[in-house]
Protein backbone atom coordinates (compact mmCIF):
# COMPACT_ATOMS: atom_id res chain seq x y z
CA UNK A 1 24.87 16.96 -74.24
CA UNK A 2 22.44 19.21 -72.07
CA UNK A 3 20.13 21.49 -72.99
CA UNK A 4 21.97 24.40 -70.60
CA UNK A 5 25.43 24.25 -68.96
CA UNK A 6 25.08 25.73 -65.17
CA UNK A 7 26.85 28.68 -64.93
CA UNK A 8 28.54 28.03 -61.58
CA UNK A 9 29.31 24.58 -59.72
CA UNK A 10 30.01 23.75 -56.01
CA UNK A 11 30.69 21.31 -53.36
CA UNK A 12 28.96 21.85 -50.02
CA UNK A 13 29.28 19.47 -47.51
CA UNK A 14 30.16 16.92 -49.56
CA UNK A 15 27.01 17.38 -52.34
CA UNK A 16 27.45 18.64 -55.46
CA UNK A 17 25.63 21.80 -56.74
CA UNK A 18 24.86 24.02 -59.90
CA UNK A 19 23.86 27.43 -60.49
CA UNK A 20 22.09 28.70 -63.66
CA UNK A 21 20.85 32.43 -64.39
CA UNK A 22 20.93 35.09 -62.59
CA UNK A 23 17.37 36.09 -62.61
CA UNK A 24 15.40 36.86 -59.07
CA UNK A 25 14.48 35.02 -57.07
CA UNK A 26 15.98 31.85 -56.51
CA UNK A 27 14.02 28.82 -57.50
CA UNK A 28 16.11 25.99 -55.56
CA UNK A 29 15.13 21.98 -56.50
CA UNK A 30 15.60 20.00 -53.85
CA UNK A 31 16.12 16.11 -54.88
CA UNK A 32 13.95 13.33 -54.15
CA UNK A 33 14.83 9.47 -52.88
CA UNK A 34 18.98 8.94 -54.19
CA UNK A 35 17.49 6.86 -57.19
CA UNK A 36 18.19 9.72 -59.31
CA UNK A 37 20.14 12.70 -58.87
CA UNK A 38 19.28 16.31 -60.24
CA UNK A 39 19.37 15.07 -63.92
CA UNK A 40 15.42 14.41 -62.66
CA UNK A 41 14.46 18.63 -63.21
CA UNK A 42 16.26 18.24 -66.79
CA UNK A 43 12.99 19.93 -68.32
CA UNK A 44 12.50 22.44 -66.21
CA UNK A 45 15.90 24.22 -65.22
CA UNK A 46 16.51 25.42 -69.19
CA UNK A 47 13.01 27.49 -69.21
CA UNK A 48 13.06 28.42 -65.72
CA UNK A 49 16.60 29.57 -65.46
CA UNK A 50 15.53 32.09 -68.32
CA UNK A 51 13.54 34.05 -65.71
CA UNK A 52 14.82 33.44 -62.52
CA UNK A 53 18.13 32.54 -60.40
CA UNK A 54 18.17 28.48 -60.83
CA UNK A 55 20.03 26.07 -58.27
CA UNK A 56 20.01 22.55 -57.92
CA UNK A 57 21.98 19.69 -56.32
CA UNK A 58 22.41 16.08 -56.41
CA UNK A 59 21.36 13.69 -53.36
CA UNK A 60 23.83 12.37 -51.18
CA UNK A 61 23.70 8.16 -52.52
CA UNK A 62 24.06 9.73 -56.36
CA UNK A 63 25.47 11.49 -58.30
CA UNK A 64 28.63 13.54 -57.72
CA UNK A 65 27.94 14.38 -53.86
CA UNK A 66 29.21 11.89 -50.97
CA UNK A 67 27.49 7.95 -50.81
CA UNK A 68 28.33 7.34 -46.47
CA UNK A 69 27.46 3.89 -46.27
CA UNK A 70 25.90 4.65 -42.42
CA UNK A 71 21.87 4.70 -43.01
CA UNK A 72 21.79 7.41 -40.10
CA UNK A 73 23.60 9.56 -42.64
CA UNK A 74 20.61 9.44 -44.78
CA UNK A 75 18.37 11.21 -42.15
CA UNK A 76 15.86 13.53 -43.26
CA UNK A 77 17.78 15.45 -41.20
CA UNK A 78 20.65 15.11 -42.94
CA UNK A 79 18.86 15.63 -46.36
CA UNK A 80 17.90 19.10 -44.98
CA UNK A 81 21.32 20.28 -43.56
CA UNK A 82 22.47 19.60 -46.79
CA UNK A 83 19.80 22.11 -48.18
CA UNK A 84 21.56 24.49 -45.91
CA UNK A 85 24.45 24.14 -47.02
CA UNK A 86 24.00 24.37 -50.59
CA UNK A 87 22.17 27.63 -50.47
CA UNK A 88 24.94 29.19 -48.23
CA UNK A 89 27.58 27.86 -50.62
CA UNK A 90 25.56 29.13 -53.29
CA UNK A 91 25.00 32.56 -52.10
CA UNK A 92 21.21 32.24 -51.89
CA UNK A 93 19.83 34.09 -49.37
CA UNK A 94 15.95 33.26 -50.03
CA UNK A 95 14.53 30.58 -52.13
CA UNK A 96 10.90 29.53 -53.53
CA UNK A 97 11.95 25.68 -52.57
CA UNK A 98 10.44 22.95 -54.68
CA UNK A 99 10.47 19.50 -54.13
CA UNK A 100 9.80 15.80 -55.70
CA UNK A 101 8.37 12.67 -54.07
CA UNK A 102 10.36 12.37 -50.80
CA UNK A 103 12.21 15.56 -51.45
CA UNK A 104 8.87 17.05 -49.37
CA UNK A 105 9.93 15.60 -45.81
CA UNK A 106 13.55 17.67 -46.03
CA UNK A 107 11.75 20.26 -47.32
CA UNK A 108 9.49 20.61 -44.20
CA UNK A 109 11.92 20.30 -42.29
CA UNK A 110 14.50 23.22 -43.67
CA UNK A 111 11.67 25.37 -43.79
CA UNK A 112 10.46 24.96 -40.21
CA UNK A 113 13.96 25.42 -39.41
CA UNK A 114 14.59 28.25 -42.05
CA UNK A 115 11.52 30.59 -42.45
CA UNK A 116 13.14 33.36 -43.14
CA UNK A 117 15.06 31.77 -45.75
CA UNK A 118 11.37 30.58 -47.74
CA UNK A 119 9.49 32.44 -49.82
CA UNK A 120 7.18 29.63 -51.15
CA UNK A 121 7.22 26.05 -51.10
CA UNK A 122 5.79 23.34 -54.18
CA UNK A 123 5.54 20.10 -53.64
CA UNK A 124 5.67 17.54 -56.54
CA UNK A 125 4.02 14.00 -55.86
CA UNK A 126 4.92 14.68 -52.04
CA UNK A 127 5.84 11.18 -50.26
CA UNK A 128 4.58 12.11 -47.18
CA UNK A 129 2.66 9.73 -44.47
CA UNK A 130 -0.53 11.17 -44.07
CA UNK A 131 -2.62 8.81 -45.53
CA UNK A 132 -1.87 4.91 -45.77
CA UNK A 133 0.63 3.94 -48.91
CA UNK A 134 -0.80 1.79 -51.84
CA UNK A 135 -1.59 -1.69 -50.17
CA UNK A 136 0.99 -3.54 -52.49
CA UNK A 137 3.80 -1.46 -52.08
CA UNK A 138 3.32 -0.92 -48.71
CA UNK A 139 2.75 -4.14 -47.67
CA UNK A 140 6.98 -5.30 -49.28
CA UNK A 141 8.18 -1.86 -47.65
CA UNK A 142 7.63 -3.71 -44.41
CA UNK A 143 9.23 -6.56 -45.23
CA UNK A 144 12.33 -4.98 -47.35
CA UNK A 145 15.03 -6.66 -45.30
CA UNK A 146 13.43 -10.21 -45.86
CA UNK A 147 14.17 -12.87 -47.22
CA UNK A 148 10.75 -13.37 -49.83
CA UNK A 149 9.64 -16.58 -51.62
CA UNK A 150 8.55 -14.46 -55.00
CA UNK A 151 9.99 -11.57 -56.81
CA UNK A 152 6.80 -10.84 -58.43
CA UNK A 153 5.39 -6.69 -58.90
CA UNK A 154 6.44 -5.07 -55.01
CA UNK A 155 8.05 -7.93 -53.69
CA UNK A 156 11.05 -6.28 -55.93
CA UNK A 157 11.16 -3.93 -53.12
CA UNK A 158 13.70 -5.76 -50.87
CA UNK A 159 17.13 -5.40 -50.26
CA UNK A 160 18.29 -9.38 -51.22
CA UNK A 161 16.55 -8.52 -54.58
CA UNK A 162 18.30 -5.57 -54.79
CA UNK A 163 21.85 -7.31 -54.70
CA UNK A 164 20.51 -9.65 -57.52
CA UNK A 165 19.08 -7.60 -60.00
CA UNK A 166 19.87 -4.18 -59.15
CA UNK A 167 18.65 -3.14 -62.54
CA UNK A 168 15.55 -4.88 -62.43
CA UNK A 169 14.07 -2.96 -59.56
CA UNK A 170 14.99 -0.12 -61.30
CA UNK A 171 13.20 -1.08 -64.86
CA UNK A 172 10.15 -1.95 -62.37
CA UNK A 173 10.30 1.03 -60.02
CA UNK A 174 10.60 3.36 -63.15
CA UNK A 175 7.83 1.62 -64.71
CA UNK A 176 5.53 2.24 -62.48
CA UNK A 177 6.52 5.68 -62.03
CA UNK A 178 5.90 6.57 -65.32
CA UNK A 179 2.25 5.05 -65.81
CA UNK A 180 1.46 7.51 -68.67
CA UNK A 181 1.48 5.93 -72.22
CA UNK A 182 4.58 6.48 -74.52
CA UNK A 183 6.87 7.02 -71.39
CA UNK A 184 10.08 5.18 -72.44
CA UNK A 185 12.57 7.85 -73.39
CA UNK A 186 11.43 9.06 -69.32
CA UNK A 187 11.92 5.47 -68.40
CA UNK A 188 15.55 4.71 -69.98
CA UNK A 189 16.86 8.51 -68.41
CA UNK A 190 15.95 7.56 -65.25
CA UNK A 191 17.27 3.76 -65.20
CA UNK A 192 20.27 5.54 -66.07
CA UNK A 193 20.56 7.86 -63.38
CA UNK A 194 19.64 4.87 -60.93
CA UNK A 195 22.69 3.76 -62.39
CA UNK A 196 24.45 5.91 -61.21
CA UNK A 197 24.06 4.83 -57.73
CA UNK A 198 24.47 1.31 -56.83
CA UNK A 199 22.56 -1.36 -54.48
CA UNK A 200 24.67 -1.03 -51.50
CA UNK A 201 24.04 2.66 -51.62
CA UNK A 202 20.34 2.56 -52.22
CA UNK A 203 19.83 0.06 -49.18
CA UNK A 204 21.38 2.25 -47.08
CA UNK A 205 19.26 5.35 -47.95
CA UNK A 206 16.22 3.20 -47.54
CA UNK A 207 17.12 1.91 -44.14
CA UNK A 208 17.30 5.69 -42.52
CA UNK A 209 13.79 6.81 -41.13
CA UNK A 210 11.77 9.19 -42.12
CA UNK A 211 8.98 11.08 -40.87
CA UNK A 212 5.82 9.84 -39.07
CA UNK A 213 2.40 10.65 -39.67
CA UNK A 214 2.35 13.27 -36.13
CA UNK A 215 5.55 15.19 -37.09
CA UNK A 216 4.87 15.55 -40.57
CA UNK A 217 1.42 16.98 -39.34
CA UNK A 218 3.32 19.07 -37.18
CA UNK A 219 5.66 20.50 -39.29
CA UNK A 220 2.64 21.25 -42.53
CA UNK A 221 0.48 22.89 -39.85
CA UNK A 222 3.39 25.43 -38.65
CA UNK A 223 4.35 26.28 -42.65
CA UNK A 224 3.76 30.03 -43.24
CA UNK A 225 4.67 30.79 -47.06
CA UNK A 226 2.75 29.98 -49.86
CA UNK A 227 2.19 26.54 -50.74
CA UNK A 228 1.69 24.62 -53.95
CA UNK A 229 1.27 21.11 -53.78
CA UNK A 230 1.26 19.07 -57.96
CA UNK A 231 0.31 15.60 -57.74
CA UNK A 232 -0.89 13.36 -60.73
CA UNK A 233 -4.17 11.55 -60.09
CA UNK A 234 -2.24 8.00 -61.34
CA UNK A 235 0.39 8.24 -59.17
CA UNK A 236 1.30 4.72 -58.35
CA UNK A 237 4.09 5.26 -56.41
CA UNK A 238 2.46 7.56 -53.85
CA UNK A 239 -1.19 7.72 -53.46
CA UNK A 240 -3.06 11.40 -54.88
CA UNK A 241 -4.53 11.67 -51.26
CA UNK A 242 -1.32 12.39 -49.90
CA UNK A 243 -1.11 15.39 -52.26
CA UNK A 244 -4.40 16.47 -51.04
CA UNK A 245 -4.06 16.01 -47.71
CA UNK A 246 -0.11 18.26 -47.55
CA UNK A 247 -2.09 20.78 -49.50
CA UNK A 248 -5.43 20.78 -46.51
CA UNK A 249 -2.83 20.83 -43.65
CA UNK A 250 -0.63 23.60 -44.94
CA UNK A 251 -3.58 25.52 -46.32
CA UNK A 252 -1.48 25.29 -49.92
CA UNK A 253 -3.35 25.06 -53.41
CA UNK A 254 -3.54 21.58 -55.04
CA UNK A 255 -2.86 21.11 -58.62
CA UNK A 256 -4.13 17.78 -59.76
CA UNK A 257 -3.47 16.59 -62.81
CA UNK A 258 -5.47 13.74 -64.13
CA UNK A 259 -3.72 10.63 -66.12
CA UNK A 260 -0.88 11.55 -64.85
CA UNK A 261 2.01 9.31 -62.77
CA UNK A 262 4.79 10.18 -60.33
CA UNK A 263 6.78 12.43 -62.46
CA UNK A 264 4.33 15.25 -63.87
CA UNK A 265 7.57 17.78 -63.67
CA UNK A 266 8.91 14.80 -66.14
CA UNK A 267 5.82 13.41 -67.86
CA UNK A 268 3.95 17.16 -68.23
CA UNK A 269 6.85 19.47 -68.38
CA UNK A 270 5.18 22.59 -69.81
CA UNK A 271 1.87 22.21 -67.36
CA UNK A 272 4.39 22.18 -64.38
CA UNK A 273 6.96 24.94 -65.68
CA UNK A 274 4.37 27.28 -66.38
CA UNK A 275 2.56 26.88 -62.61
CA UNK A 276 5.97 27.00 -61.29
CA UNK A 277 6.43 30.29 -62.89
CA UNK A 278 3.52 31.44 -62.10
CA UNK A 279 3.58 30.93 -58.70
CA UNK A 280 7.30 32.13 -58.17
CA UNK A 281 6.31 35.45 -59.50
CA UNK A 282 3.46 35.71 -56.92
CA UNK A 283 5.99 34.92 -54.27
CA UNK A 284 8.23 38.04 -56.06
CA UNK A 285 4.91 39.90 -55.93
CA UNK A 286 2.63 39.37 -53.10
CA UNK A 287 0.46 42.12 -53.75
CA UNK A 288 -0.76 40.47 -57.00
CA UNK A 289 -4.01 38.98 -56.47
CA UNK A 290 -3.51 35.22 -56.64
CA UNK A 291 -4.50 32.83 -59.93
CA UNK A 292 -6.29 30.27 -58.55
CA UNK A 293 -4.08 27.12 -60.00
CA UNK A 294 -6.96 24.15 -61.17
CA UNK A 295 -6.20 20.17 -62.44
């Protein structure tokens, strides 16, 4: 059973979409990496959608939208077409866009593409390459299509693992992206939406490239809307710096949040709801003078 019930539902391009409230403006979620689908913003479309115009949509690789088993068709590009489409399905004309983990590199690119269609962007734990990754994790994301002699901690990040123990990657992934104590109920919902995907699926996705270091540069330098960039300062699936740096190159605010992992929209619902309302209604009212978000 869930909390709310969307009030409209859509396919766009193959994805699947919902609609809650009818409140202005838009808030639209954009998903992160096809390991979950938009089951992730569970805790915050129920309270947001009581204020504003809600949409979200799952990834294509999960959920109910298409799973092309070409890796090109997991471009960022193809991630932010698909952005497009949904809000043109939807009826959204302008959007505060917010984004999780590698949901950030689509949304850069639809917005670059898509001012006009912007009125603020947040960005959750961005997974962005501006800084180096952890060394671990890094280190096994350059050797995913290996063959490895250990399946210890990272070295779970490989495709042959993957077709072994599909669910133990996930149990591990999860784990370590929900560091905060008491984070099993977070854990099991998100195994379960991994679920929902399969192996095969999740290769694929992981084999399309994303952005570089220059373009991503590129892209945060030229953003011209409000930015708000949340990371947790625990974050062990993307480094904190990476936060900081997306919020110095698009001249954003920074919300850190100490103790806290991968998920704070997850982990620290009510923190992250009530910045995201807050800064949606500066976006709806730019002549407000602007509350300085802290960690």
């Amino acid at each position: 059973m869930r909390a709310l019930e969307p009030d409209e539902t859509g396919v766009a391009r193959g994805i699947y979409w919902e609609r809650f409230g009818d409140g202005d403006p838009t808030i639209l979620f954009v998903p992160p990496w096809a390991i979950v689908h938009s089951r992730i913003w569970k805790m915050q479309v129920p309270y947001l959608a009581r204020h504003f115009r809600v949409v979200v949509f799952d990834p294509r690789g999960n959920g109910s939208s298409i799973r092309p088993p070409d890796p090109a068709s997991y471009s960022e590009e193809e991630y932010a077409e698909d952005t497009l489409a949904v809000m043109d399905a939807s009826g959204t004309e302008r959007a505060v866009v917010v984004s999780l983990s590698l949901g950030a590199q689509r949304s850069l690119l639809f917005a670059d593409a898509h001012p006009d269609r912007v009125l603020g962007q947040v960005f959750i734990a961005p997974a962005i390459r501006l800084v180096p990754d952890h060394p671990m994790r890094g280190r096994y994301a350059q050797r995913f299509q290996e063959e490895l002699d250990t399946e210890d901690g990272w070295a779970k990040l490989n495709a042959h693992y993957w077709r072994r123990d599909f669910r133990g990657f996930l149990e591990f992934f999860f784990s370590n992206a929900f560091t905060e104590p008491h984070s099993t109920k977070q854990i099991e919902d998100a195994v379960g939406w991994g679920l929902d995907t399969d192996a095969e699926t999740l290769i694929a996705t992981s084999l399309a490239e994303g952005l570089d270091e220059q373009r991503t540069r590129e892209l945060g330098e030229r953003v011209s809307c409000p930015v708000l960039v949340i990371h947790g300062t625990d974050d062990a699936i993307r480094p904190f710096a990476a936060g900081e740096e997306l919020a110095a190159v698009t001249g954003g605010e920074l919300m850190a949040m100490p103790g806290v992992g991968h998920c704070p929209q997850a982990r620290k619902p009510v923190a992250v709801n009530l910045a995201l309302r807050e800064f949606v209604e500066r976006t709806r009212n730019p002549r407000k003078e602007a509350v300085h978000v802290s960690g």
